[in-house]
C-alpha atoms as a PDB file:
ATOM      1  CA  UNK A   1      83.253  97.970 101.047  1.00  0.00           C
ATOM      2  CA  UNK A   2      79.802  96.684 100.443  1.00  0.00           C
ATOM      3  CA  UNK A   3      76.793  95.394 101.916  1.00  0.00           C
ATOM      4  CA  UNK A   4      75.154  91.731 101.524  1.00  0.00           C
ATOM      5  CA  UNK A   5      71.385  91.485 101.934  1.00  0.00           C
ATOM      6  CA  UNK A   6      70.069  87.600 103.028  1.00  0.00           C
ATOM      7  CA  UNK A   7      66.199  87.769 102.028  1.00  0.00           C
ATOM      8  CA  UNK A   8      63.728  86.201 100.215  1.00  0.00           C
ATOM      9  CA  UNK A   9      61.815  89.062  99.829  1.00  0.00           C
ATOM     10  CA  UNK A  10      60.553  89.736  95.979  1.00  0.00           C
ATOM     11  CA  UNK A  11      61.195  93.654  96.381  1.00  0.00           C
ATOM     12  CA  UNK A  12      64.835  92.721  97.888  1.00  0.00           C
ATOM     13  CA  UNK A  13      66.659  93.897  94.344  1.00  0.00           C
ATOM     14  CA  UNK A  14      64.490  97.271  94.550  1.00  0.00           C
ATOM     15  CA  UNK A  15      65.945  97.656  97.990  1.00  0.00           C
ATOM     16  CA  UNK A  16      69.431  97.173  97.526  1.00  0.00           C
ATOM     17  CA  UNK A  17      69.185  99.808  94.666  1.00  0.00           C
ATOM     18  CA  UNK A  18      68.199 102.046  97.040  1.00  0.00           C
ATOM     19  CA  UNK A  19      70.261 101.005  99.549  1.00  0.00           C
ATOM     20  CA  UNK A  20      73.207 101.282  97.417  1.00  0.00           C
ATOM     21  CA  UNK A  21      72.129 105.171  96.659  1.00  0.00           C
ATOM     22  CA  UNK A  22      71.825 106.130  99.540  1.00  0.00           C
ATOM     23  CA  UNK A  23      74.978 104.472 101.329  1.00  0.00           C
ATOM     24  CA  UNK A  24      77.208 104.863  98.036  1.00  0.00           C
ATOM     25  CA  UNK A  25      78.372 100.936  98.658  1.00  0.00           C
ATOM     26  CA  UNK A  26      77.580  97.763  96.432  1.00  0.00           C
ATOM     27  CA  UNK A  27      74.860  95.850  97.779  1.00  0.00           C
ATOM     28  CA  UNK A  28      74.372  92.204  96.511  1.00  0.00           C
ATOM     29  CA  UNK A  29      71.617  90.098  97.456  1.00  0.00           C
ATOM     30  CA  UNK A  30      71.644  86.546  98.392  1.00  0.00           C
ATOM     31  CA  UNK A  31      68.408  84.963  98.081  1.00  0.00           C
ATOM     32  CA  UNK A  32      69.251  82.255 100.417  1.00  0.00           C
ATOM     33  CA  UNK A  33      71.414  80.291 103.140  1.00  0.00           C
ATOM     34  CA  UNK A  34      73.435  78.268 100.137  1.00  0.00           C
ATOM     35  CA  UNK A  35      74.022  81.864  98.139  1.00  0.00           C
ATOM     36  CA  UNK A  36      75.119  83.854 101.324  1.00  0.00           C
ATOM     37  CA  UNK A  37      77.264  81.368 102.035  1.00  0.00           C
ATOM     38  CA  UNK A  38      78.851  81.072  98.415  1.00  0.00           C
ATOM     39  CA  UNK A  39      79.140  84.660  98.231  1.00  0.00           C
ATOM     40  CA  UNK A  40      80.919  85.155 102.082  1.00  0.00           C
ATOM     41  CA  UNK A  41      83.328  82.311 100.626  1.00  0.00           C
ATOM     42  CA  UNK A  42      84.233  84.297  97.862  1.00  0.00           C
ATOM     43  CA  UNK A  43      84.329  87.542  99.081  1.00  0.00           C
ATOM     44  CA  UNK A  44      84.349  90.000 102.407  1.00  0.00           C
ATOM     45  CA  UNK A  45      81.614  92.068 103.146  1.00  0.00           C
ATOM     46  CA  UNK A  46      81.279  95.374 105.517  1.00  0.00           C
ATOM     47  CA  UNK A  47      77.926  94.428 106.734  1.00  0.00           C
ATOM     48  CA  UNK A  48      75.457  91.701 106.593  1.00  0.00           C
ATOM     49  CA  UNK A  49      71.951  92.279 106.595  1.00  0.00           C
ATOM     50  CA  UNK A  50      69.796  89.294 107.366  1.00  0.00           C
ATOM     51  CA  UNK A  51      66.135  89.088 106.691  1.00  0.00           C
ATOM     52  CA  UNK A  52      64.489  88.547 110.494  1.00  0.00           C
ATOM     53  CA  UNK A  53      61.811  86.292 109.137  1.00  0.00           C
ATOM     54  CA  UNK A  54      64.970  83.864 108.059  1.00  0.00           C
ATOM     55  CA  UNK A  55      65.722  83.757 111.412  1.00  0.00           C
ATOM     56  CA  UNK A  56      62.874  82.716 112.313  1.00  0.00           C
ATOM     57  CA  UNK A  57      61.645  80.587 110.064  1.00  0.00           C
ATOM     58  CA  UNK A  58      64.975  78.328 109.260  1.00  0.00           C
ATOM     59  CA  UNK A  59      67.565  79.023 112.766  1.00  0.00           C
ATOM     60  CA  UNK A  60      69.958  76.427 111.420  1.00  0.00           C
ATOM     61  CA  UNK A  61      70.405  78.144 108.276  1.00  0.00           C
ATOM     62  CA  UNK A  62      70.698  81.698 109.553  1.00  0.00           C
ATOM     63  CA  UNK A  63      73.304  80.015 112.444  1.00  0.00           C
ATOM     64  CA  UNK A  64      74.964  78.698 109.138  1.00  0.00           C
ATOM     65  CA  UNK A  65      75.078  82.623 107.556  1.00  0.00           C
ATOM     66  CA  UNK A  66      76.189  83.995 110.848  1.00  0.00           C
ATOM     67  CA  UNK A  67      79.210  81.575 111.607  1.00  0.00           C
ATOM     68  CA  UNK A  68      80.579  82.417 107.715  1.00  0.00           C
ATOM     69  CA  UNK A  69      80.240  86.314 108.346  1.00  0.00           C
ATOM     70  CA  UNK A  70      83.738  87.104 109.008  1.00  0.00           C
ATOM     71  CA  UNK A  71      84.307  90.640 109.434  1.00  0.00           C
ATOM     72  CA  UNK A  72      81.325  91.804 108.410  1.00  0.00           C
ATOM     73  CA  UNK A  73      78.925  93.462 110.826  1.00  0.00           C
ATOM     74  CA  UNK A  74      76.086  91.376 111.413  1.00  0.00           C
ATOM     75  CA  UNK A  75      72.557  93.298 111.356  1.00  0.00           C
ATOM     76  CA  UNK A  76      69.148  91.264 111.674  1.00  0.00           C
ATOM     77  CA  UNK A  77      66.377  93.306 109.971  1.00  0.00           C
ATOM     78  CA  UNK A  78      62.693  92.877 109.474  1.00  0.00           C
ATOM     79  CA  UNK A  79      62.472  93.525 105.748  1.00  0.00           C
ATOM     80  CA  UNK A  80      58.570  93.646 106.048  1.00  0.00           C
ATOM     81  CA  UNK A  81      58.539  96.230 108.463  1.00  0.00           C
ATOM     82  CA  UNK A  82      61.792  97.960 107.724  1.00  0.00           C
ATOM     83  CA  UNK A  83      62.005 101.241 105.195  1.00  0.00           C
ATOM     84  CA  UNK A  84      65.280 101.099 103.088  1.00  0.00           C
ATOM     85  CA  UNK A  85      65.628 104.957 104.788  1.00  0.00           C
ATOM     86  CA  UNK A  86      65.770 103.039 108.345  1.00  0.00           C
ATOM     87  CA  UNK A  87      67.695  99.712 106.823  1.00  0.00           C
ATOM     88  CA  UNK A  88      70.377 102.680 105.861  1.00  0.00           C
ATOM     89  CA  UNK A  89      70.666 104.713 108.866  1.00  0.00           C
ATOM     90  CA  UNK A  90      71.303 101.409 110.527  1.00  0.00           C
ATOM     91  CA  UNK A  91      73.830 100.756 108.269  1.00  0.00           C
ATOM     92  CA  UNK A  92      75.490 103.444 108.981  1.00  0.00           C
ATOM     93  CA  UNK A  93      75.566 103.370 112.748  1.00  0.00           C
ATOM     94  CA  UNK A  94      76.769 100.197 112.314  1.00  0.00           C
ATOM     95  CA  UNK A  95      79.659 101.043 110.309  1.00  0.00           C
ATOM     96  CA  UNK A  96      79.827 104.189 112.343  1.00  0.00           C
ATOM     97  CA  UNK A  97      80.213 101.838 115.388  1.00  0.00           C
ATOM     98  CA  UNK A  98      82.883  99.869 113.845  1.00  0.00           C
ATOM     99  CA  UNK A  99      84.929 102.660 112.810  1.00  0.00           C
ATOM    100  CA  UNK A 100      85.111 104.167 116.329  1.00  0.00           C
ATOM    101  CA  UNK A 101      85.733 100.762 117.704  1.00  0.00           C
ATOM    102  CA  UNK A 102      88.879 100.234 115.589  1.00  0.00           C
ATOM    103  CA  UNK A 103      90.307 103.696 116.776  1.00  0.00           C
ATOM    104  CA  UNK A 104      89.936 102.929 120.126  1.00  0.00           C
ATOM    105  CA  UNK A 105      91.933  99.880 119.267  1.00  0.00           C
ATOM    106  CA  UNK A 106      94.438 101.482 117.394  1.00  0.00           C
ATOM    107  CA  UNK A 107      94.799 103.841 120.588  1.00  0.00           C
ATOM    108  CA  UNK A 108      95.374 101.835 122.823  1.00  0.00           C
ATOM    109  CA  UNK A 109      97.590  99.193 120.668  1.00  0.00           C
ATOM    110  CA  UNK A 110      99.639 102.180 120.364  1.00  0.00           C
ATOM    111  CA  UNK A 111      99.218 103.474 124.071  1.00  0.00           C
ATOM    112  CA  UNK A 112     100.516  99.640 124.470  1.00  0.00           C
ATOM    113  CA  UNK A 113     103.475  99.774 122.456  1.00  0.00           C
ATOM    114  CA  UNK A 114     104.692 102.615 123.235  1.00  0.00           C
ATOM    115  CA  UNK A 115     104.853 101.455 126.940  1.00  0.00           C
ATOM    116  CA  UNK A 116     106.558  98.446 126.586  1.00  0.00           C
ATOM    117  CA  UNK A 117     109.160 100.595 124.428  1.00  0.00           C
ATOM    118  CA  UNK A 118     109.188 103.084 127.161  1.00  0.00           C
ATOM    119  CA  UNK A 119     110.155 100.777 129.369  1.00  0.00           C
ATOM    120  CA  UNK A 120     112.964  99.241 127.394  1.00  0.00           C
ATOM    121  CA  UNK A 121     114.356 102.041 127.070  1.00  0.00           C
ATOM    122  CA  UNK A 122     114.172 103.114 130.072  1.00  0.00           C
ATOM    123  CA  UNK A 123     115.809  99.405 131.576  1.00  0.00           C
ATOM    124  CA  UNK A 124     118.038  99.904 128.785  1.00  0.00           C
ATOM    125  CA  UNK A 125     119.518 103.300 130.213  1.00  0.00           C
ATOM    126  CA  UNK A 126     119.625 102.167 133.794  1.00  0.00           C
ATOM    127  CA  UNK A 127     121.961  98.831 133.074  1.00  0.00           C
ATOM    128  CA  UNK A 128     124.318 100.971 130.175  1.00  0.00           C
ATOM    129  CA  UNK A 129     124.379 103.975 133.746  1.00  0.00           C
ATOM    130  CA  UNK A 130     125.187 100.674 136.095  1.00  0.00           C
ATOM    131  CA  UNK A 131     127.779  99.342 134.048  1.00  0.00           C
ATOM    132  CA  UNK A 132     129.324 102.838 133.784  1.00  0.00           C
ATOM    133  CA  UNK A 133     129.637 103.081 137.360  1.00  0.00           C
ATOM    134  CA  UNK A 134     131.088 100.025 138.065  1.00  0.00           C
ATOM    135  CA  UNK A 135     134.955  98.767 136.555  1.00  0.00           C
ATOM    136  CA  UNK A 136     134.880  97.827 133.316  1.00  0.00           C
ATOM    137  CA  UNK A 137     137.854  98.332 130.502  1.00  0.00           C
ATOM    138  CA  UNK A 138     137.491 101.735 128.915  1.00  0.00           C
ATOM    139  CA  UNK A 139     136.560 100.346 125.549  1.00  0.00           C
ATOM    140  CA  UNK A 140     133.487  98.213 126.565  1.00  0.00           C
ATOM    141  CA  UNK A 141     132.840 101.903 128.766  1.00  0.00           C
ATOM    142  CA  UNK A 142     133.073 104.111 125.461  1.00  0.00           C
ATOM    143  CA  UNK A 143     130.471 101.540 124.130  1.00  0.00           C
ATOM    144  CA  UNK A 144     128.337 101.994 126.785  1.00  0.00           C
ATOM    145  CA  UNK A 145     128.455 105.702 126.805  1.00  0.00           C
ATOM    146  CA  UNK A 146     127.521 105.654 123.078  1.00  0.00           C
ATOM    147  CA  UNK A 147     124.174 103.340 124.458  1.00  0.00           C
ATOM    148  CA  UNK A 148     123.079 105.552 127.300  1.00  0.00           C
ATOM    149  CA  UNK A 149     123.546 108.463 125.201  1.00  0.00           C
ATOM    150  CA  UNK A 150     121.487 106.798 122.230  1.00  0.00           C
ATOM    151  CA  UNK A 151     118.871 105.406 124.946  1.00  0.00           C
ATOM    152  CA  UNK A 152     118.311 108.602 126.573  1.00  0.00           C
ATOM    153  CA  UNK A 153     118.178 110.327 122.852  1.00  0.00           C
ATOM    154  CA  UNK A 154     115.532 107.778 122.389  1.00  0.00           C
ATOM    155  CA  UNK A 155     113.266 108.201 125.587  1.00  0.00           C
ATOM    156  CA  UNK A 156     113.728 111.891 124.789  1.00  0.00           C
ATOM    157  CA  UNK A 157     112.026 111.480 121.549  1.00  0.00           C
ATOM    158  CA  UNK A 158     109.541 109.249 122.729  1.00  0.00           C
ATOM    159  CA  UNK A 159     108.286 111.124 125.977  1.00  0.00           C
ATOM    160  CA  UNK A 160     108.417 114.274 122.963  1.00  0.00           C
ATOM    161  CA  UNK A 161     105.896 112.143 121.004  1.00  0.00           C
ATOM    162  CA  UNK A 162     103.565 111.736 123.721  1.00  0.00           C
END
């Protein structure tokens, strides 16, 4: 993972040095709209720190940085006013965010999932149960009892897992 800077700033190498310390991630600097955008081609970044006066000063371009960001979280700091202390802790609750975010989504993708299985399994059981009950030649009912038995092994397992 590592962080991309977008500043003109002069002292903008000093801070990602100490940006990188602190965070223990690369930090690489684009001085510009044209190098952000050549280096989010190339490459993904975890976060994207854009220089507030950019904003400002040139919209178009920074609407140009944003729209190539990707993945990366997308942080708006004024570098003139900012500390690389503060520029890091909001790094971190950034990323902080972000992870917390994605395990809620893994949660509930899984929540999900194991629903709709739930569910089969359950439909599953009830039609192989159905079938038993009504006439049907003994072989096709040996095969069923072989399904309701596996299904209800199954829905065992999974209700175990929950």
């Amino acid at each position: 993972m590592s962080i991309l800077m977008v500043t003109g700033m002069e002292e903008a190498k000093t801070c990602a040095a100490a940006l990188a310390a602190q965070l223990e991630m690369e930090v690489e600097v684009a001085e510009n709209r044209r190098a952000a955008v050549a280096l989010l081609r190339k490459r993904e970044f975890a976060v994207m720190v854009v220089d507030e006066t950019m904003t400002r000063c040139d919209p178009a371009a920074a609407d140009a940085v944003w729209e190539q960001a990707g993945l990366a979280i997308p942080l708006q700091i004024n570098f003139a006013l900012c500390s690389a202390e503060r520029m890091a802790r909001e790094i971190r609750a950034a990323l902080q965010r972000r992870r917390r975010e994605q395990a809620l989504a893994h949660r509930a993708a899984a929540a999900a999932l194991e629903s709709g299985l739930m569910s089969t399994v359950s439909g599953l059981l009830l039609h192989a149960q159905l079938a038993l009950k009504g006439e049907v030649p003994a072989a096709v009912a040996a095969r069923l009892r072989v399904v309701a038995e596996l299904a209800g092994d199954l829905r065992q397992q999974l209700s175990a897992c929950s």
